[in-house]
N, C-alpha and C. Protein backbone atom coordinates (compact mmCIF):
# COMPACT_ATOMS: atom_id res chain seq x y z
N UNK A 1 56.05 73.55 -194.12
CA UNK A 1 54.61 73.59 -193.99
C UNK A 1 54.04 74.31 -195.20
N UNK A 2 53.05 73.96 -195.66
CA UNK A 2 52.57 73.99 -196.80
C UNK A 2 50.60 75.13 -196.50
N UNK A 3 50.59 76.15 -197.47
CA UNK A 3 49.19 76.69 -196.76
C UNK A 3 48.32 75.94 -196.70
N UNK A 4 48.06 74.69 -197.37
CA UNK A 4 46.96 73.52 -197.68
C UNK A 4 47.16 72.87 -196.34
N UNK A 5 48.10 72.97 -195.76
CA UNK A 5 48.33 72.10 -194.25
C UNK A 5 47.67 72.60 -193.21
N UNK A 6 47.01 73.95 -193.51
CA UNK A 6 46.26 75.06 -192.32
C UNK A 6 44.91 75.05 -192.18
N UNK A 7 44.21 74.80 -191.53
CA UNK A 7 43.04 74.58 -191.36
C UNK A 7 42.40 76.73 -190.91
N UNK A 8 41.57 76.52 -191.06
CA UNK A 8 40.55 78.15 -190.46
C UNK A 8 39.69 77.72 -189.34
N UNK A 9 39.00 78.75 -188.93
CA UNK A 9 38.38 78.73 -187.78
C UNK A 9 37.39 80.00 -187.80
N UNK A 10 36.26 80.14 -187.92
CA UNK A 10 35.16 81.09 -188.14
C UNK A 10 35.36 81.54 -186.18
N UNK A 11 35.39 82.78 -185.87
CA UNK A 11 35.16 83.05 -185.00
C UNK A 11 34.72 84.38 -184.73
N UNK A 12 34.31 84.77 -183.41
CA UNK A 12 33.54 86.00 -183.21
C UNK A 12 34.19 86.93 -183.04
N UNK A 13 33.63 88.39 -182.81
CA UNK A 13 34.56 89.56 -183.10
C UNK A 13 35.21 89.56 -181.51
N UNK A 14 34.38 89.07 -180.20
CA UNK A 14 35.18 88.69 -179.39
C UNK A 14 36.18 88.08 -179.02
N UNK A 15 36.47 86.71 -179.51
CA UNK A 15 37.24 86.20 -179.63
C UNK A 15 38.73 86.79 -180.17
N UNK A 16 37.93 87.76 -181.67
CA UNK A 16 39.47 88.06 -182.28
C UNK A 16 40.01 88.90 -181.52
N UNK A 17 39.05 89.93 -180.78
CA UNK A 17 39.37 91.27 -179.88
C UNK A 17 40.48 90.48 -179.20
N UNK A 18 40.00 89.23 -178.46
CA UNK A 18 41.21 88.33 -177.71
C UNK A 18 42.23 88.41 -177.84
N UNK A 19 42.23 87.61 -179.19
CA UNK A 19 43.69 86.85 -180.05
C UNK A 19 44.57 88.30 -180.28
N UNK A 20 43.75 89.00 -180.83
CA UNK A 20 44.95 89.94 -181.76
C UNK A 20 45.51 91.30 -180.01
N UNK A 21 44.82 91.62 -179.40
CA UNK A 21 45.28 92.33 -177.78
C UNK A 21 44.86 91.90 -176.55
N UNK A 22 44.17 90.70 -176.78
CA UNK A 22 44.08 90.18 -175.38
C UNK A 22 42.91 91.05 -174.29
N UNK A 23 42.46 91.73 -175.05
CA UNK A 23 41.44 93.05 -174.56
C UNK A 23 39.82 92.26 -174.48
N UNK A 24 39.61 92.29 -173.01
CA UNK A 24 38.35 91.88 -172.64
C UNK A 24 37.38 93.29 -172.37
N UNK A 25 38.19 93.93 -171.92
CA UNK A 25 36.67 95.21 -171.81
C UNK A 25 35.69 95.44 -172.09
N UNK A 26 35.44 95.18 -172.91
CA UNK A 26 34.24 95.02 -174.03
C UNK A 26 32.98 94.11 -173.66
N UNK A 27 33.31 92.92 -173.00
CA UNK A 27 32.86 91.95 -172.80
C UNK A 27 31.97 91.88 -171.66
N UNK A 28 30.86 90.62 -171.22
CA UNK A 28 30.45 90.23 -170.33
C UNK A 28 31.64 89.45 -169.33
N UNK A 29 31.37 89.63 -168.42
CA UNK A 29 32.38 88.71 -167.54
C UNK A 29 32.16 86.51 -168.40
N UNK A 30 31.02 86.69 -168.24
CA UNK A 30 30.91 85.32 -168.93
C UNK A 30 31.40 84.82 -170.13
N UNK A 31 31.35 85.87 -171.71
CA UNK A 31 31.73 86.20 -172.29
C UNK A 31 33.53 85.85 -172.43
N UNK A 32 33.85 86.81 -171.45
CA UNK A 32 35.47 86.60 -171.73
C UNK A 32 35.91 85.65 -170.99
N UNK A 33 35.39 85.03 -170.05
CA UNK A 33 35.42 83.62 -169.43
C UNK A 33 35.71 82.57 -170.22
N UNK A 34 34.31 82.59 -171.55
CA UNK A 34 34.10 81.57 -172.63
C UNK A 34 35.36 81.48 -173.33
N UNK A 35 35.78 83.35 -173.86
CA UNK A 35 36.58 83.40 -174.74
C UNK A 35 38.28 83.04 -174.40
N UNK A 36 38.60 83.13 -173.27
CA UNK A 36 39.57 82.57 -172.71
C UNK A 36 39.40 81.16 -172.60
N UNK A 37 38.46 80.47 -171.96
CA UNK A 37 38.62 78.85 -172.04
C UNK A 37 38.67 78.28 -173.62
N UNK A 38 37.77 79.05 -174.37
CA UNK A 38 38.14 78.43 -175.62
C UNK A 38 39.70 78.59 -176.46
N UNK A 39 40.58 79.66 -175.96
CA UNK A 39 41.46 80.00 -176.85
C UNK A 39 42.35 79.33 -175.79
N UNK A 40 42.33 78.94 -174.56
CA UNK A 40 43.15 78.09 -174.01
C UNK A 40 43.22 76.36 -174.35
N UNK A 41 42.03 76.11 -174.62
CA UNK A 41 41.54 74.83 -175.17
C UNK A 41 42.47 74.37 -176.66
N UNK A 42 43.21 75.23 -177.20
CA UNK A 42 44.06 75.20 -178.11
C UNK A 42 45.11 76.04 -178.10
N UNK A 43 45.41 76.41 -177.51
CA UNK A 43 46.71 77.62 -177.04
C UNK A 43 48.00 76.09 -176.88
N UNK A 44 47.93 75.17 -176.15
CA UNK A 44 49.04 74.03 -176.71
C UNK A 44 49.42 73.65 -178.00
N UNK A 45 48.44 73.63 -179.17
CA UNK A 45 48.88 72.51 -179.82
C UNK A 45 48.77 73.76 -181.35
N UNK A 46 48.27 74.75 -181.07
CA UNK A 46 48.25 76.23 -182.34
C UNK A 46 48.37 76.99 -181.80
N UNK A 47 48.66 77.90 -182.66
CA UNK A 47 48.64 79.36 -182.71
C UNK A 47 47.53 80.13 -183.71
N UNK A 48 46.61 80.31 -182.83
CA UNK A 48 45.79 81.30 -183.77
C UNK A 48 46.60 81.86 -184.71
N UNK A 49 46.18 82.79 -185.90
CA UNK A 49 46.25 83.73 -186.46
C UNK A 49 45.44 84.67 -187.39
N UNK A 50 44.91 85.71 -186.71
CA UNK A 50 43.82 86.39 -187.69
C UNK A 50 44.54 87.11 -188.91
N UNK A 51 43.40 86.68 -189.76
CA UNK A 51 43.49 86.98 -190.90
C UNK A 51 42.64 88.22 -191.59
N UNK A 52 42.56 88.96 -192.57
CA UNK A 52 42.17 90.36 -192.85
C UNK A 52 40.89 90.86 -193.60
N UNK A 53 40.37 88.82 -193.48
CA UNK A 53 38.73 88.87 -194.20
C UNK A 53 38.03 89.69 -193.47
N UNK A 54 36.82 90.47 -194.51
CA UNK A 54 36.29 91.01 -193.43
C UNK A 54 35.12 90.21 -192.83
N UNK A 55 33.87 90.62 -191.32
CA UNK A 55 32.91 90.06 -190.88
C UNK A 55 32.37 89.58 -191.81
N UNK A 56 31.59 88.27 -191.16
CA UNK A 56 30.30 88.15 -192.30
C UNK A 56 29.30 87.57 -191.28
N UNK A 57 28.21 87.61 -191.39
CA UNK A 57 27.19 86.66 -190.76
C UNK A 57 27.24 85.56 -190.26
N UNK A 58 26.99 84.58 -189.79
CA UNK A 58 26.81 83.24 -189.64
C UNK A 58 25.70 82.79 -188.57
N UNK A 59 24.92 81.97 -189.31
CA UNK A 59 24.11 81.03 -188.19
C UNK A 59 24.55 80.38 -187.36
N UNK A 60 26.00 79.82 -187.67
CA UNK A 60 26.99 79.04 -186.54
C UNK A 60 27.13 79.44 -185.32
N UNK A 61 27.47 78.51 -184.59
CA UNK A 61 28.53 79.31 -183.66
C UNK A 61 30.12 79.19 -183.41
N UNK A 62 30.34 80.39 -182.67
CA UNK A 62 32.34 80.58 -182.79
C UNK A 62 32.27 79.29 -182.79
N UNK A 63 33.57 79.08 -183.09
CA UNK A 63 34.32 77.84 -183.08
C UNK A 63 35.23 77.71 -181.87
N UNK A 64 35.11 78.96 -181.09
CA UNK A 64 36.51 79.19 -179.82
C UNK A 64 35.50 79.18 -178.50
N UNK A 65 34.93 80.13 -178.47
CA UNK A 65 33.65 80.30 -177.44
C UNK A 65 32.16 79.89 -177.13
N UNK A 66 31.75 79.67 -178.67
CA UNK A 66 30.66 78.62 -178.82
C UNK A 66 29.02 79.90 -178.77
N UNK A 67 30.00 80.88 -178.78
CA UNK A 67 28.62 81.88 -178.89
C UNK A 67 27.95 81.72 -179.78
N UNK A 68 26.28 82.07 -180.13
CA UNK A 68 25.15 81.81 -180.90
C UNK A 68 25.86 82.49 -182.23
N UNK A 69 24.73 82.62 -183.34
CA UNK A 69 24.68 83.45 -184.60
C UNK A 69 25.29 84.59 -183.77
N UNK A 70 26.17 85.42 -185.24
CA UNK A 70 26.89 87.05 -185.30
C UNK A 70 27.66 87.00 -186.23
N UNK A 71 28.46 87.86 -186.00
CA UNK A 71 29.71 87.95 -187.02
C UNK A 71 30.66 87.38 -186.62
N UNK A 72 31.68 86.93 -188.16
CA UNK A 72 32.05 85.59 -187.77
C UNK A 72 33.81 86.51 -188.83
N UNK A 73 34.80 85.95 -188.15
CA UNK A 73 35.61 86.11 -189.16
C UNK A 73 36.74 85.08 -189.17
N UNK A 74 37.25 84.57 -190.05
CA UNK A 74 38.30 83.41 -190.35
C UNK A 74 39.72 83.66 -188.96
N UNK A 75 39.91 82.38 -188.53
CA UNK A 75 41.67 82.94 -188.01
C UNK A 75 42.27 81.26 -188.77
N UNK A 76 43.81 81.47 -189.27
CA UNK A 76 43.77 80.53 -189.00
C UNK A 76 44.41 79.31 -188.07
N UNK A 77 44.66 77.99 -188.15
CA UNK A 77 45.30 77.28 -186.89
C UNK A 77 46.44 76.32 -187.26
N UNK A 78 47.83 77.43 -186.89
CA UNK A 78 48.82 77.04 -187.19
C UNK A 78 49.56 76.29 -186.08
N UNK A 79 49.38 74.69 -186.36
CA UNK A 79 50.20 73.41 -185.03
C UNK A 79 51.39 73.94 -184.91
N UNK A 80 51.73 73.82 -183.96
CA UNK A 80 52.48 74.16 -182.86
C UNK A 80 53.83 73.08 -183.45
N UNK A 81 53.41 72.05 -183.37
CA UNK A 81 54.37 70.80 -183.77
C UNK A 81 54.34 70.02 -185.20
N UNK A 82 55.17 69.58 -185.81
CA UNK A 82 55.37 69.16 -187.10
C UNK A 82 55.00 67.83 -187.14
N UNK A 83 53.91 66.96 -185.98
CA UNK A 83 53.62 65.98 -186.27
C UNK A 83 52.24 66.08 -186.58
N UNK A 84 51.32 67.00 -185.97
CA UNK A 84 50.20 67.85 -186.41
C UNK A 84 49.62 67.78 -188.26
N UNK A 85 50.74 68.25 -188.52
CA UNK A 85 50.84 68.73 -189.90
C UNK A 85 49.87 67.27 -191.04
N UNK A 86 48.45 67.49 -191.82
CA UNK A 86 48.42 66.53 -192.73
C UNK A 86 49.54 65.68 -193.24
């Protein structure tokens, strides 16, 4: 696998709180609801992985949970399977 084969994923500081300890505390019950269905919604076929950019803004929304504008930081989405792969 090649790094050009990896796609990113802008997501919220919730989300990463997720990925990197699995730590909802923080959160609205709805919130970590979102952030779990979204990181389950791809938990088959990748593996997250955050990366060490720091926040930045965005008008978007996550890409995992679908929350409005915030801070946004890269993970990226490494397939699970080698047919995935560009």
């Amino acid at each position: 696998m090649k790094l050009s084969d990896l796609h990113t994923w802008p997501i919220c500081l919730n989300c990463l709180q997720m990925i990197v300890d699995g730590d909802d505390s923080g959160m609205s019950e709805k919130d970590a609801i979102d952030c779990r269905n979204g990181l389950a919604s791809v938990a088959e076929d990748f593996v997250l992985v955050a990366t060490d950019n720091e926040p930045s803004f965005s008008r978007d929304m996550c890409f995992c949970c679908s929350a409005l504008a915030g801070d946004r930081v890269d993970v990226l989405l490494v397939p699970t399977r080698e047919d995935q792969l560009g």
